[in-house]
N, C-alpha and C. Protein backbone atom coordinates (compact mmCIF):
# COMPACT_ATOMS: atom_id res chain seq x y z
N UNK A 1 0.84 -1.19 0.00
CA UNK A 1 0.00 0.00 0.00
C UNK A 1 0.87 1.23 0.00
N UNK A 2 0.87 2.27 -1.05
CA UNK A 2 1.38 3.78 -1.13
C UNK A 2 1.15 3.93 0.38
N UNK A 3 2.16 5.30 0.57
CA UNK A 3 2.06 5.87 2.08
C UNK A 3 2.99 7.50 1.37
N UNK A 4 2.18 8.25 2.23
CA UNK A 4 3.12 9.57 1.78
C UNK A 4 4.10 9.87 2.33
N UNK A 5 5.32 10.08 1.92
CA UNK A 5 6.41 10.15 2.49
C UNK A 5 6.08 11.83 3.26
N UNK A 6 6.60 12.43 4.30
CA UNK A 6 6.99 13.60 5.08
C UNK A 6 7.95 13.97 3.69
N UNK A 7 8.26 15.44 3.77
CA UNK A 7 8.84 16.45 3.37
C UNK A 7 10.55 16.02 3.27
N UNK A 8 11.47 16.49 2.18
CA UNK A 8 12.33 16.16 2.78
C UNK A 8 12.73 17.00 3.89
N UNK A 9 12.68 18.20 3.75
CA UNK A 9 13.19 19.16 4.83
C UNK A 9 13.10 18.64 6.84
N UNK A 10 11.25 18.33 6.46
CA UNK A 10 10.95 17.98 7.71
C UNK A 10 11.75 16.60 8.25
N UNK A 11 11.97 15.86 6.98
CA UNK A 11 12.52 14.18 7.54
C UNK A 11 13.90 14.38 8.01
N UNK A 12 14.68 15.05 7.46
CA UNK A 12 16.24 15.59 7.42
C UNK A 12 16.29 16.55 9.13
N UNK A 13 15.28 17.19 9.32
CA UNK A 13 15.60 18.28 10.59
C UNK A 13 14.93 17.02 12.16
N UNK A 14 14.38 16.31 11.69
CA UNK A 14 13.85 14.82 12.51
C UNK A 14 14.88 14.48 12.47
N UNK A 15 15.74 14.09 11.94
CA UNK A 15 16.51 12.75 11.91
C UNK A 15 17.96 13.62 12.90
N UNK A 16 18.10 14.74 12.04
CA UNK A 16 19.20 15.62 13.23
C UNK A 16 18.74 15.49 14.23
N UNK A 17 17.88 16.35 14.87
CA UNK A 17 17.37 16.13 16.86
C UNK A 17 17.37 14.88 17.02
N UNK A 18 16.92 14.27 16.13
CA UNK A 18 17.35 12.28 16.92
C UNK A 18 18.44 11.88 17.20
N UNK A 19 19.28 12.62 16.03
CA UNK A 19 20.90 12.07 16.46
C UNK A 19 21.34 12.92 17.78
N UNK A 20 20.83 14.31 17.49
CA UNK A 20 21.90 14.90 18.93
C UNK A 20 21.49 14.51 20.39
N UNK A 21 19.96 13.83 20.25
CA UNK A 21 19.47 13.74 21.85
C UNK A 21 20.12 12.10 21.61
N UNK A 22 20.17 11.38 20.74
CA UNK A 22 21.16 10.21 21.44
C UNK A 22 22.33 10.27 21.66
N UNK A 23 23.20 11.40 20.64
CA UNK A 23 24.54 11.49 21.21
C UNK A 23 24.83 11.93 22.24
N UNK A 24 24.10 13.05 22.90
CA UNK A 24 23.94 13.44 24.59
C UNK A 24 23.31 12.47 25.41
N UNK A 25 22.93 11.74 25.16
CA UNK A 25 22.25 10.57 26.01
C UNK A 25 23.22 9.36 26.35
N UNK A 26 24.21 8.77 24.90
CA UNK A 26 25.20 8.22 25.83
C UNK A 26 26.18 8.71 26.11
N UNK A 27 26.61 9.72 25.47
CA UNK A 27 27.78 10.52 26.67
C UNK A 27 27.53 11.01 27.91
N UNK A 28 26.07 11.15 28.33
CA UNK A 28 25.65 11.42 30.30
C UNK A 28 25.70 10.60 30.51
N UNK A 29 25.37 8.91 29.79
CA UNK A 29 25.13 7.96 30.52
C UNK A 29 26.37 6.94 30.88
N UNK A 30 27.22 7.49 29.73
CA UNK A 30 28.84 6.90 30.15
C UNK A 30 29.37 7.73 31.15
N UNK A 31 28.96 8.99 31.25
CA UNK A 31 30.17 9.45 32.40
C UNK A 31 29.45 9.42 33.56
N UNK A 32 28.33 8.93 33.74
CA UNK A 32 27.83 9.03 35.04
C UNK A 32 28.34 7.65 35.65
N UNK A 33 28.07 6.27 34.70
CA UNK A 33 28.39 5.13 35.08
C UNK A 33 29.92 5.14 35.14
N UNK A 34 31.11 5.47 34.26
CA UNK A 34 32.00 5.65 34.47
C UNK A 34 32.60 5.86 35.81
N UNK A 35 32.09 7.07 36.36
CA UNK A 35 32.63 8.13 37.36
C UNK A 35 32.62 7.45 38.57
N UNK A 36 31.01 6.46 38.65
CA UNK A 36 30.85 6.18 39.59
C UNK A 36 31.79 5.10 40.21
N UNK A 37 31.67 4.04 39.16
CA UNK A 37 32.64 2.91 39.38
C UNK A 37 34.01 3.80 39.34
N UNK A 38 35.14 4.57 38.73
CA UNK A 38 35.93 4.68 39.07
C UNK A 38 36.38 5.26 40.59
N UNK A 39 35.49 6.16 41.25
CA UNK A 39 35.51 6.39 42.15
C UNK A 39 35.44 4.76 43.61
N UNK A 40 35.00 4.03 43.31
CA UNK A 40 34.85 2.58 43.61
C UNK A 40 35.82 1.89 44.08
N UNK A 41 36.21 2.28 42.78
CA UNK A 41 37.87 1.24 42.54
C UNK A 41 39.19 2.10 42.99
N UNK A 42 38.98 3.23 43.55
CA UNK A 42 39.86 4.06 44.11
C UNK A 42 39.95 3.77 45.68
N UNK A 43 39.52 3.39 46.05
CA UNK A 43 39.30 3.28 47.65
C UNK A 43 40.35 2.39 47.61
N UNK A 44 40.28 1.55 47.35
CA UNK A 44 41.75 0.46 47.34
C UNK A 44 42.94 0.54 46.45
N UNK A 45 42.58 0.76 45.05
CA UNK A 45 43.39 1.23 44.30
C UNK A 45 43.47 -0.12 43.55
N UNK A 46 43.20 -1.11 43.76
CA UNK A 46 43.07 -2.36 43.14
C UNK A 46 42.72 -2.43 41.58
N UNK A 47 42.93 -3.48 40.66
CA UNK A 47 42.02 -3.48 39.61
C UNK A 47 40.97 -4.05 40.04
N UNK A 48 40.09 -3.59 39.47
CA UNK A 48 38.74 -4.46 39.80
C UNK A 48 38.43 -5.45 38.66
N UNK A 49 37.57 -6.81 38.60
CA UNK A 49 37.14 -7.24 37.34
C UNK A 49 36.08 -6.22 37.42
N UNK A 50 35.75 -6.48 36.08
CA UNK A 50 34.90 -5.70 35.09
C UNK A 50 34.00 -6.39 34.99
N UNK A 51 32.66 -6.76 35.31
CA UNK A 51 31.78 -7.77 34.47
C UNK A 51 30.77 -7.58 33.36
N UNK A 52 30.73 -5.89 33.84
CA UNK A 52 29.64 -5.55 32.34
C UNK A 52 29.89 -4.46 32.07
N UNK A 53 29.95 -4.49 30.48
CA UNK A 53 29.61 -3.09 29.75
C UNK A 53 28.48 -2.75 29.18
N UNK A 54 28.53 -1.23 29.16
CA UNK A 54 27.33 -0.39 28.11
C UNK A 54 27.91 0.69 27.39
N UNK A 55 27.54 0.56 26.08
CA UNK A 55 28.38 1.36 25.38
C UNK A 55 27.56 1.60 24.00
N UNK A 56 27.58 2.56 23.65
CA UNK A 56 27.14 2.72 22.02
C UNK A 56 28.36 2.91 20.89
N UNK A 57 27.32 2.93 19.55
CA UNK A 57 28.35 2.78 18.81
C UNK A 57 28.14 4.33 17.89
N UNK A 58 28.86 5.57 18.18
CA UNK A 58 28.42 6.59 17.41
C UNK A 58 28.85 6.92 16.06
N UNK A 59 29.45 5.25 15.10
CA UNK A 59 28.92 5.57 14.29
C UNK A 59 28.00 5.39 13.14
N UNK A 60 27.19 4.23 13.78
CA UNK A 60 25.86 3.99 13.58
C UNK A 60 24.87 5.08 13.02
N UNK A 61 25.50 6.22 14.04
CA UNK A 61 24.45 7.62 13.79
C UNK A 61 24.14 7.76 11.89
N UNK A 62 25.72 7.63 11.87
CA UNK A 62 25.72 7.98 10.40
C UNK A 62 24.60 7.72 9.64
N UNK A 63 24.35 6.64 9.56
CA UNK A 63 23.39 6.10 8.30
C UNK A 63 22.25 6.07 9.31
N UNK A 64 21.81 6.50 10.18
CA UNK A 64 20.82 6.53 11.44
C UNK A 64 20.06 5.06 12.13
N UNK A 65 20.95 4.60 12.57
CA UNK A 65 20.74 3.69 13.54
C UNK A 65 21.52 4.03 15.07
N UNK A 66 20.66 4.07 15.88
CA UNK A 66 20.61 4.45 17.11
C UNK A 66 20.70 3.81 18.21
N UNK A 67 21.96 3.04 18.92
CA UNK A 67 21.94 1.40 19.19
C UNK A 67 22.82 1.89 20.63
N UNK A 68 22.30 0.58 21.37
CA UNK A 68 22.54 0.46 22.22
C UNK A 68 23.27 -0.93 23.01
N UNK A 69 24.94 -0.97 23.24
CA UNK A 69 25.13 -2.16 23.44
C UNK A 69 25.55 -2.90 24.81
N UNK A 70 25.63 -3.58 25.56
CA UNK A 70 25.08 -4.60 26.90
C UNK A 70 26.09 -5.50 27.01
N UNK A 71 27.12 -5.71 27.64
CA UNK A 71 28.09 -6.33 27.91
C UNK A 71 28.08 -7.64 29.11
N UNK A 72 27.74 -8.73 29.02
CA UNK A 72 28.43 -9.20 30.53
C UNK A 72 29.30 -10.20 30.58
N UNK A 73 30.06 -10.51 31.31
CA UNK A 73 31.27 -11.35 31.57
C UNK A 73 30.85 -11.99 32.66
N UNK A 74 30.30 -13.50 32.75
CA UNK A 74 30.54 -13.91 33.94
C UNK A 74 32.07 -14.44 34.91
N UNK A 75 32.67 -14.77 33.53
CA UNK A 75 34.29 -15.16 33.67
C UNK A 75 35.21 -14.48 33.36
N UNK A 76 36.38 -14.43 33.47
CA UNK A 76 37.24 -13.49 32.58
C UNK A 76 37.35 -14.14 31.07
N UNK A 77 37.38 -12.94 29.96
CA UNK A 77 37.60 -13.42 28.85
C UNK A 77 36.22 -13.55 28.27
N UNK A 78 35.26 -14.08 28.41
CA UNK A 78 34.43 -14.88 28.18
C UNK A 78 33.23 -13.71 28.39
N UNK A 79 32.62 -13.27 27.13
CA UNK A 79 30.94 -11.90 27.54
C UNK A 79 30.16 -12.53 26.59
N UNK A 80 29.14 -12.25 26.85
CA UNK A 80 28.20 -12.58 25.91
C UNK A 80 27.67 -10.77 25.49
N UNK A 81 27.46 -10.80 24.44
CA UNK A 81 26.83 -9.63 23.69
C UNK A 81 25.70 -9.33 23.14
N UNK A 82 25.13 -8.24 23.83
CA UNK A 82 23.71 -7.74 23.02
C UNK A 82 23.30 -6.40 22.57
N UNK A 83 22.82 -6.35 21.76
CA UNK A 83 22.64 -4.95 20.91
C UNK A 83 21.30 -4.92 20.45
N UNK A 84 21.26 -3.76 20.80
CA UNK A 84 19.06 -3.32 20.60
C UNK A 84 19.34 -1.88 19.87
N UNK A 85 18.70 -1.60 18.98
CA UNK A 85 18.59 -0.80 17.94
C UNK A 85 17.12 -0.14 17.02
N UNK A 86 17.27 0.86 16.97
CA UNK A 86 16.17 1.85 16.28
C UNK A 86 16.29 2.39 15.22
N UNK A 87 16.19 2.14 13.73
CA UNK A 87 16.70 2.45 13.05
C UNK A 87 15.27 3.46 12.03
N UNK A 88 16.01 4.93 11.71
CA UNK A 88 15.54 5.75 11.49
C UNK A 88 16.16 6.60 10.24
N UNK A 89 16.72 6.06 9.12
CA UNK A 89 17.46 6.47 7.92
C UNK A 89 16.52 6.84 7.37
N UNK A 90 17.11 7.59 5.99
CA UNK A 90 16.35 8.06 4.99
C UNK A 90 17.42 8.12 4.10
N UNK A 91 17.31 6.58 3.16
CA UNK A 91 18.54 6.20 2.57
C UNK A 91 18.11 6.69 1.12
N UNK A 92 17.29 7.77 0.61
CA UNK A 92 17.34 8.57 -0.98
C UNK A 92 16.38 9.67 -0.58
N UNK A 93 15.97 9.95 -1.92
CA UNK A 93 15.33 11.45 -1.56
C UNK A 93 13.97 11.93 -0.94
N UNK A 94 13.54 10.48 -1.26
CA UNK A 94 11.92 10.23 -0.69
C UNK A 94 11.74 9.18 0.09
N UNK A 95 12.57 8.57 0.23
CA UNK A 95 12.74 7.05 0.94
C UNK A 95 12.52 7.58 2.70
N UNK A 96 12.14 5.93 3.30
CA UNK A 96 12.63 6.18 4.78
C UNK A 96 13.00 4.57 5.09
N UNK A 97 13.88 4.31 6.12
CA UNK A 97 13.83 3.28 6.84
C UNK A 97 13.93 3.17 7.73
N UNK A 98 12.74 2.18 8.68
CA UNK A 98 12.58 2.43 9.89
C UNK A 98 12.20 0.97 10.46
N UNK A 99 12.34 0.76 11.51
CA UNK A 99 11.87 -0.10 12.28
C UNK A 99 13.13 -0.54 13.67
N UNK A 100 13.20 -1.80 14.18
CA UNK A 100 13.97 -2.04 15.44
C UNK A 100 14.28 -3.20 14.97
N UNK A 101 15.86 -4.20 15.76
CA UNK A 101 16.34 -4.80 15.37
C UNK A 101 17.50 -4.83 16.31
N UNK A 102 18.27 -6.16 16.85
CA UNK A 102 18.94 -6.27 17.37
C UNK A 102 19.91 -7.53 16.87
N UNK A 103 21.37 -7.73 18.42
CA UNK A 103 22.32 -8.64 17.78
C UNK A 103 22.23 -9.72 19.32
N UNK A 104 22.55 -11.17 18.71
CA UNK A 104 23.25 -11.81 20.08
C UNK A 104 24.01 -12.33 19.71
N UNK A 105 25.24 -12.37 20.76
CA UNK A 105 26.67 -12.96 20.49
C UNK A 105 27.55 -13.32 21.61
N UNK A 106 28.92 -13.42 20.54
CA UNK A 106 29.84 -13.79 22.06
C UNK A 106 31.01 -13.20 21.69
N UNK A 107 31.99 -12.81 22.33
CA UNK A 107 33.00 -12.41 22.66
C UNK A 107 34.29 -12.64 23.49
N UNK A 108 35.33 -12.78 22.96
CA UNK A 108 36.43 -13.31 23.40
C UNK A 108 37.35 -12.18 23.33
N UNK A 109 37.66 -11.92 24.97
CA UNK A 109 38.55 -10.76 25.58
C UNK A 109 39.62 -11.55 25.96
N UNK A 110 41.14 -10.69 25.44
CA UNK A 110 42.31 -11.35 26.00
C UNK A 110 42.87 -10.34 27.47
N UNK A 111 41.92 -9.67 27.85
CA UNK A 111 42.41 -8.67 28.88
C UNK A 111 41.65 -9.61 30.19
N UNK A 112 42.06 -9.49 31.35
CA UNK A 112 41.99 -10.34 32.52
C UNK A 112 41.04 -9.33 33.50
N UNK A 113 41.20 -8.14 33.62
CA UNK A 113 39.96 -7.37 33.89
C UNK A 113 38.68 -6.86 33.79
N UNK A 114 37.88 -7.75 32.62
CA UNK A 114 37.05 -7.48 31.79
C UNK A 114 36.86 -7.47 30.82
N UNK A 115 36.12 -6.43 30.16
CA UNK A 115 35.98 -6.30 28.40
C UNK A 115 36.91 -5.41 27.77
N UNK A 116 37.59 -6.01 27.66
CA UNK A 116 39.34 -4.97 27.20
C UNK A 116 40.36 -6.09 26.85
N UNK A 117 41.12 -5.40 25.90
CA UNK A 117 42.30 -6.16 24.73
C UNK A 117 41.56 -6.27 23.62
N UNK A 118 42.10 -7.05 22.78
CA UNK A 118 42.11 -7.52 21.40
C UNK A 118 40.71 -8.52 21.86
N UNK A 119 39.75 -8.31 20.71
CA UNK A 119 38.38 -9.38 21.16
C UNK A 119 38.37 -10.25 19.68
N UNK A 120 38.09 -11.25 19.74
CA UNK A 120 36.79 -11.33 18.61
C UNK A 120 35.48 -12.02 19.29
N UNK A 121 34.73 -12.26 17.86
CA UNK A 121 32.84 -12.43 18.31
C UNK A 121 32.67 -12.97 17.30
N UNK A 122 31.46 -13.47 17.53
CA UNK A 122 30.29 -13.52 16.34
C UNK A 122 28.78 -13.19 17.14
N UNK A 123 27.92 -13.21 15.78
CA UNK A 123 26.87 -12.79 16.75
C UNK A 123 25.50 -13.05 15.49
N UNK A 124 24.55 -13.32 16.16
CA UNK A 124 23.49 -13.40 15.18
C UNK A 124 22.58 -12.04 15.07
N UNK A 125 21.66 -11.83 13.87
CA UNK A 125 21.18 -10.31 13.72
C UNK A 125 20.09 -10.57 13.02
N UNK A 126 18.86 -10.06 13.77
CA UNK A 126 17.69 -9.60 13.32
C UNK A 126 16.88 -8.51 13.47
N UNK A 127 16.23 -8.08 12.51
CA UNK A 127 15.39 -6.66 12.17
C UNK A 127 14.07 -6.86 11.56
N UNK A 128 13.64 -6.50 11.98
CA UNK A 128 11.86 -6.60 11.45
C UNK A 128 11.96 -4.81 10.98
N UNK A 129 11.86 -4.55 9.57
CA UNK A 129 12.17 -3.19 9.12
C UNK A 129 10.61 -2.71 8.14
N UNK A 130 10.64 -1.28 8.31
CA UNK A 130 9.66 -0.78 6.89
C UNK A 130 10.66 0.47 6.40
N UNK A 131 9.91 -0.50 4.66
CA UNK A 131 10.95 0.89 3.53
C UNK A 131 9.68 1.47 3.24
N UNK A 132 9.55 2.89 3.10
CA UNK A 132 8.66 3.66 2.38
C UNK A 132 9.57 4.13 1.17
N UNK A 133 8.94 3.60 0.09
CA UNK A 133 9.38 4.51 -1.15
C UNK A 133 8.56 5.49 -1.52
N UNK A 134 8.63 6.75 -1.61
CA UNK A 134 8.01 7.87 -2.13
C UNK A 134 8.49 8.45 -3.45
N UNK A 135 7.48 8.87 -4.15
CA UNK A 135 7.06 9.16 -5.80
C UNK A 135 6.57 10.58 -5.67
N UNK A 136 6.93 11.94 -4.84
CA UNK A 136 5.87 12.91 -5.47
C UNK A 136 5.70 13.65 -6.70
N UNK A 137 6.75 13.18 -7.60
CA UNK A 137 6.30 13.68 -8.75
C UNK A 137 6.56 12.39 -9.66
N UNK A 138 5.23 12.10 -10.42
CA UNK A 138 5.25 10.67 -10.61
C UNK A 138 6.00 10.46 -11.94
N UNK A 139 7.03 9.49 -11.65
CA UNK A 139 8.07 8.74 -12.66
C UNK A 139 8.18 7.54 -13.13
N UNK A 140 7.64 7.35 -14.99
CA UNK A 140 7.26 6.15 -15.17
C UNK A 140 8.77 5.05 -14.49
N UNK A 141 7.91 4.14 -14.04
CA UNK A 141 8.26 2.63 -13.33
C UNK A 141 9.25 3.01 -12.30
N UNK A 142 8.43 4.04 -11.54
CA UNK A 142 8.94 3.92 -10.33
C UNK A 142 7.66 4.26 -9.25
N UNK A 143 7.32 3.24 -9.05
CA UNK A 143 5.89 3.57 -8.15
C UNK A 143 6.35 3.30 -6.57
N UNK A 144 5.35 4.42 -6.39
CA UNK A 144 5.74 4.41 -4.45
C UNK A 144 5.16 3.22 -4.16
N UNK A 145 5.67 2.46 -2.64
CA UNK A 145 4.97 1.79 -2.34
C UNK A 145 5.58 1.71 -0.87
N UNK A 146 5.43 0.51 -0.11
CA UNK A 146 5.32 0.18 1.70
C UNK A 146 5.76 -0.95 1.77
N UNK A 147 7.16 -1.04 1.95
CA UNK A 147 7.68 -2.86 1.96
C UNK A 147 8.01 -3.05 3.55
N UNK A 148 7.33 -3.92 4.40
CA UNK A 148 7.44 -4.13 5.88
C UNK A 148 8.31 -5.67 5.38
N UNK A 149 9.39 -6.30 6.07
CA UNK A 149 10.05 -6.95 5.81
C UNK A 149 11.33 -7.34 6.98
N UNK A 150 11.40 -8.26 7.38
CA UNK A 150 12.22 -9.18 8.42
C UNK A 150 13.76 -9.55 8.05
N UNK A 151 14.65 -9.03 8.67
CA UNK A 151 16.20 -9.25 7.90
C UNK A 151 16.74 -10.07 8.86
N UNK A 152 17.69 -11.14 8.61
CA UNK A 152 18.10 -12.02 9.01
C UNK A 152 19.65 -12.32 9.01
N UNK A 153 20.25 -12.68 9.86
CA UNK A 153 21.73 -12.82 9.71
C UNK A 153 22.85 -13.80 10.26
N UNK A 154 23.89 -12.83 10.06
CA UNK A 154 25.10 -13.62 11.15
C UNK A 154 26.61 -12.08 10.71
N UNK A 155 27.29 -12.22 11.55
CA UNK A 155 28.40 -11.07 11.47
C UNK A 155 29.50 -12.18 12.45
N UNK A 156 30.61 -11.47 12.04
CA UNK A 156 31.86 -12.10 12.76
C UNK A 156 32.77 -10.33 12.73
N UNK A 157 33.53 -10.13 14.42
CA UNK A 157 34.05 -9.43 14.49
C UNK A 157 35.26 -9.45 14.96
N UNK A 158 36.49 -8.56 14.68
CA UNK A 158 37.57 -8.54 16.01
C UNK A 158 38.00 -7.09 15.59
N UNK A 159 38.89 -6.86 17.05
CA UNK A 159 38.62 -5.04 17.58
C UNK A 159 39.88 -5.36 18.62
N UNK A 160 39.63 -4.50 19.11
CA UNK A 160 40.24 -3.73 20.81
C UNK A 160 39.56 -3.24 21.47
N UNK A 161 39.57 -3.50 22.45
CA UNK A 161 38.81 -1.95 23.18
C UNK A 161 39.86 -1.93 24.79
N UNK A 162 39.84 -0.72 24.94
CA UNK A 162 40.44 -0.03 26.20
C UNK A 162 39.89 0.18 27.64
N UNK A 163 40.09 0.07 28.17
CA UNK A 163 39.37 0.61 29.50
C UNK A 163 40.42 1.72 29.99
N UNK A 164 39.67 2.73 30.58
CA UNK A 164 41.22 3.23 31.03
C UNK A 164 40.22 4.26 32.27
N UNK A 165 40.85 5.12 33.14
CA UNK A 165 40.16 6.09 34.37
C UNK A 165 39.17 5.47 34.74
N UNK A 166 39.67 4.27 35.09
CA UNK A 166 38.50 3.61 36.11
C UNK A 166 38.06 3.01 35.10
N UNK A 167 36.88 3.82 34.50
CA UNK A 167 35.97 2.87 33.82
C UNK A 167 35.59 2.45 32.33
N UNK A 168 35.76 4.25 31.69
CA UNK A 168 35.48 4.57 30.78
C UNK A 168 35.99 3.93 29.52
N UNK A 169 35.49 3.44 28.74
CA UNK A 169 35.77 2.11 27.74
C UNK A 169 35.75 2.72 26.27
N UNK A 170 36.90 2.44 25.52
CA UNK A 170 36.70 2.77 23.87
C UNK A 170 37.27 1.80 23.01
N UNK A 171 36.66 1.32 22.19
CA UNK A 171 36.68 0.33 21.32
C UNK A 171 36.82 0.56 19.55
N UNK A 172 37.31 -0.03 18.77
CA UNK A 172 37.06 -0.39 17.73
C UNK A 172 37.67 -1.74 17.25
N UNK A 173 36.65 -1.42 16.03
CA UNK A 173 37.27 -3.28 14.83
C UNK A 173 36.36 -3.02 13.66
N UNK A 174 36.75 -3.91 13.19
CA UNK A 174 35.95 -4.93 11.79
C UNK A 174 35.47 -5.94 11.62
N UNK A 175 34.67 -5.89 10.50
CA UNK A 175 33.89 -7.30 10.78
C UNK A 175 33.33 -7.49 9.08
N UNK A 176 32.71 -8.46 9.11
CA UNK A 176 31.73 -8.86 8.14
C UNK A 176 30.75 -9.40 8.31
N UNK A 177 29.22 -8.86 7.50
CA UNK A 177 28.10 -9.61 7.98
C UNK A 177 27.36 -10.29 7.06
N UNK A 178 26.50 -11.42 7.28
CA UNK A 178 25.88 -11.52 5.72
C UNK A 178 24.39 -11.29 6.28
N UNK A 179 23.72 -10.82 5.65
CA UNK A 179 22.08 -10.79 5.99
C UNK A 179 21.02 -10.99 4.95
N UNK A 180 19.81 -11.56 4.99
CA UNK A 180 18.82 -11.99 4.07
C UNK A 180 17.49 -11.38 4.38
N UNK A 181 16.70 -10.60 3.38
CA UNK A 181 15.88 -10.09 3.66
C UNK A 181 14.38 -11.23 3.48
N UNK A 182 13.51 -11.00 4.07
CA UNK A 182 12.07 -11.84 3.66
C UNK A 182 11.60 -11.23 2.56
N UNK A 183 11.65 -9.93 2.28
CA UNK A 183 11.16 -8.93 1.19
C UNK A 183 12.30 -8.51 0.87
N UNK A 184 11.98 -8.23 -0.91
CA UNK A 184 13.39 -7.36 -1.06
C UNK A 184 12.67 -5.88 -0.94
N UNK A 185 13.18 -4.51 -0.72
CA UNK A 185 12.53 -2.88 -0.46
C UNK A 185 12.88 -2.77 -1.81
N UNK A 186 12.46 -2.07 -2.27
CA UNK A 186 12.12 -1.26 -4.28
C UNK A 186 12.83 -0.15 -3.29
N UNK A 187 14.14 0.20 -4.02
CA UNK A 187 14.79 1.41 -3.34
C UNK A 187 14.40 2.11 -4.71
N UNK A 188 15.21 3.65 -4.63
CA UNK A 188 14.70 4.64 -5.84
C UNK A 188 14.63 3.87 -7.10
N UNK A 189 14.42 4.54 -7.84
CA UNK A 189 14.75 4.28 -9.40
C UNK A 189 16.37 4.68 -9.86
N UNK A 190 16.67 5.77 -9.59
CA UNK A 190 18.25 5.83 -10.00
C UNK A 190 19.20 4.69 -9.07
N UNK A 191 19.61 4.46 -9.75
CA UNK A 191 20.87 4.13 -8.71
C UNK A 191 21.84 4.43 -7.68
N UNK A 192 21.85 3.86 -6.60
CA UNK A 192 22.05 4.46 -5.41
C UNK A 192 23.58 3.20 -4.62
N UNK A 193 24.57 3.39 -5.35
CA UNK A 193 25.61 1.71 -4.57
C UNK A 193 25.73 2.18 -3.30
N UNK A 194 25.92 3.75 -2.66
CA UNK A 194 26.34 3.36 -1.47
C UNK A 194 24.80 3.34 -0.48
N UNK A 195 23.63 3.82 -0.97
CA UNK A 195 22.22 3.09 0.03
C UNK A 195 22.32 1.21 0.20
N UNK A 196 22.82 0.64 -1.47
CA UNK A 196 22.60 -0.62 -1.50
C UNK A 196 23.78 -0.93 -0.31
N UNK A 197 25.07 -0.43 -0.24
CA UNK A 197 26.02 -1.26 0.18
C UNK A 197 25.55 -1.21 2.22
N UNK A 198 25.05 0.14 2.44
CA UNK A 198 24.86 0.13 4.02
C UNK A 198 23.97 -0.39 4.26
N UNK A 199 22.15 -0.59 3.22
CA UNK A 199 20.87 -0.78 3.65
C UNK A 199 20.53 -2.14 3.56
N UNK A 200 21.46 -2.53 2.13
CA UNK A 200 20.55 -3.96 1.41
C UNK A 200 21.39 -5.22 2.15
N UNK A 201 20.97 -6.32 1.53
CA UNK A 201 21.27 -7.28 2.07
C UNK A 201 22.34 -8.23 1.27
N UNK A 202 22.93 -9.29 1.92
CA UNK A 202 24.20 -10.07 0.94
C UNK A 202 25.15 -9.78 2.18
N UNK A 203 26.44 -10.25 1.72
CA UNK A 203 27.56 -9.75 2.25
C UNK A 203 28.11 -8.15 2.47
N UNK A 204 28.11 -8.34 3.59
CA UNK A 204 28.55 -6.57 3.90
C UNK A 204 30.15 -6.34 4.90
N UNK A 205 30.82 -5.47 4.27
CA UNK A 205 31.68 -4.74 5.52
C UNK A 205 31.09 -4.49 6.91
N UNK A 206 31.29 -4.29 7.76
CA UNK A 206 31.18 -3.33 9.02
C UNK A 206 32.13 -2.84 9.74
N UNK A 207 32.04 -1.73 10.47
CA UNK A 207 32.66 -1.41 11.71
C UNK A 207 32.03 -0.91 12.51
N UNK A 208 33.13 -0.82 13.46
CA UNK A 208 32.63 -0.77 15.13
C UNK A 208 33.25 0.62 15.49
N UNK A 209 32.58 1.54 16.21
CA UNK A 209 33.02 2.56 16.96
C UNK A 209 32.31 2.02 18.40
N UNK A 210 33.04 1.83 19.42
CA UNK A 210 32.34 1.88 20.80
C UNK A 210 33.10 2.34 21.91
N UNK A 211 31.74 3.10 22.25
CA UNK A 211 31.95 4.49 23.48
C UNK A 211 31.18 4.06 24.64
N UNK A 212 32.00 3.79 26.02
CA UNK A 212 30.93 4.02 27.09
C UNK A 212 31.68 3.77 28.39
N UNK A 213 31.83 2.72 29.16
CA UNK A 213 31.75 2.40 30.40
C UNK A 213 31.45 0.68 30.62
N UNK A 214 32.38 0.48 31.68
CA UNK A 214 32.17 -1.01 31.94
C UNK A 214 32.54 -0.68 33.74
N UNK A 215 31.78 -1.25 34.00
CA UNK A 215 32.07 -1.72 35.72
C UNK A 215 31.52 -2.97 36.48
């Protein structure tokens, strides 16, 4: 079923305030958790283990996914991983993509304090998504339409990440993912490789930016 796409102006000045109230949202929420635990671990001066992190990845923002990631270690070395996500792009000129979607996995830390050193993972990935394609000025064989559609996966990663002032945690790596859609989305009519290479499905690159706190 057609659906009218919003304005671009209006979709573009949405999608900014979304990014800046999440980028202020996990930078209060890392330095508050941060601060606290480092202050913690000062009383003795000890290392402490680490058993869980929270951390986002800011640069997700980019292509507008808005994610949130969940760390725990019951052992050293050894976390399991989860990631919950809101995804709010507008990958062409009339397009939108939207819906929620998350990861589960595992992770292998060579650091003895927690979630820190050299890691790798894998992790499984699903999204239940809607593409709106929008047409307002109508172009033969390119008709708007409403594709709601379920994406499916698997990713493999390895990184670093740091801990350092107590708590405060920064990470990166690479990875590769493959994912399968239930629907394929009718993206524009022109051609678009870098919407296909971040939005669509098949084999994909990734990386990791991660910002936050572990205690």
């Amino acid at each position: 079923m057609a659906r009218k796409a919003l304005p671009a102006s209006t979709r573009a000045f949405s999608a900014r305030a979304v990014r800046r109230a999440a980028v202020a949202s996990a930078c209060a929420l890392a330095w508050v958790l941060a601060g606290a635990a480092a202050r913690a671990e000062d009383l003795d001066g000890e290392p402490r283990f680490k058993s869980v992190g929270v951390q986002g990845n800011p640069l997700d923002f980019i292509i507008g996914r808005y994610s949130l990631d969940l760390e725990y270690l019951p052992v050293p070395h050894h976390a399991l991983h989860l990631t919950s996500y809101y995804e709010y792009a507008l990958p062409g000129t009339d397009d939108q993509l939207t819906g929620f979607g998350g990861e589960l996995g595992y992770r292998f830390y060579t650091g003895e304090h927690g979630p820190q050193g050299f890691f790798a993972g894998a992790s499984f990935l699903v999204a239940e998504l809607e593409y709106i394609h929008g047409n307002p000025v109508p172009i033969p064989h390119d008709q708007a339409n409403d594709t709601q559609f379920v994406q499916l996966g698997g990713a493999v990663d390895v990184g670093y990440q740091l801990v350092f002032q107590g708590s405060f945690a920064v990470g990166a790596g690479v990875g590769l993912q493959y994912t399968a859609d239930t629907v394929t989305p009718q993206f524009e009519y022109d051609s678009h490789p870098w919407h296909d290479l971040v939005y669509g499905a098949g084999l994909r690159p990734r990386a990791l930016l991660q910002v936050g706190a572990a205690f």
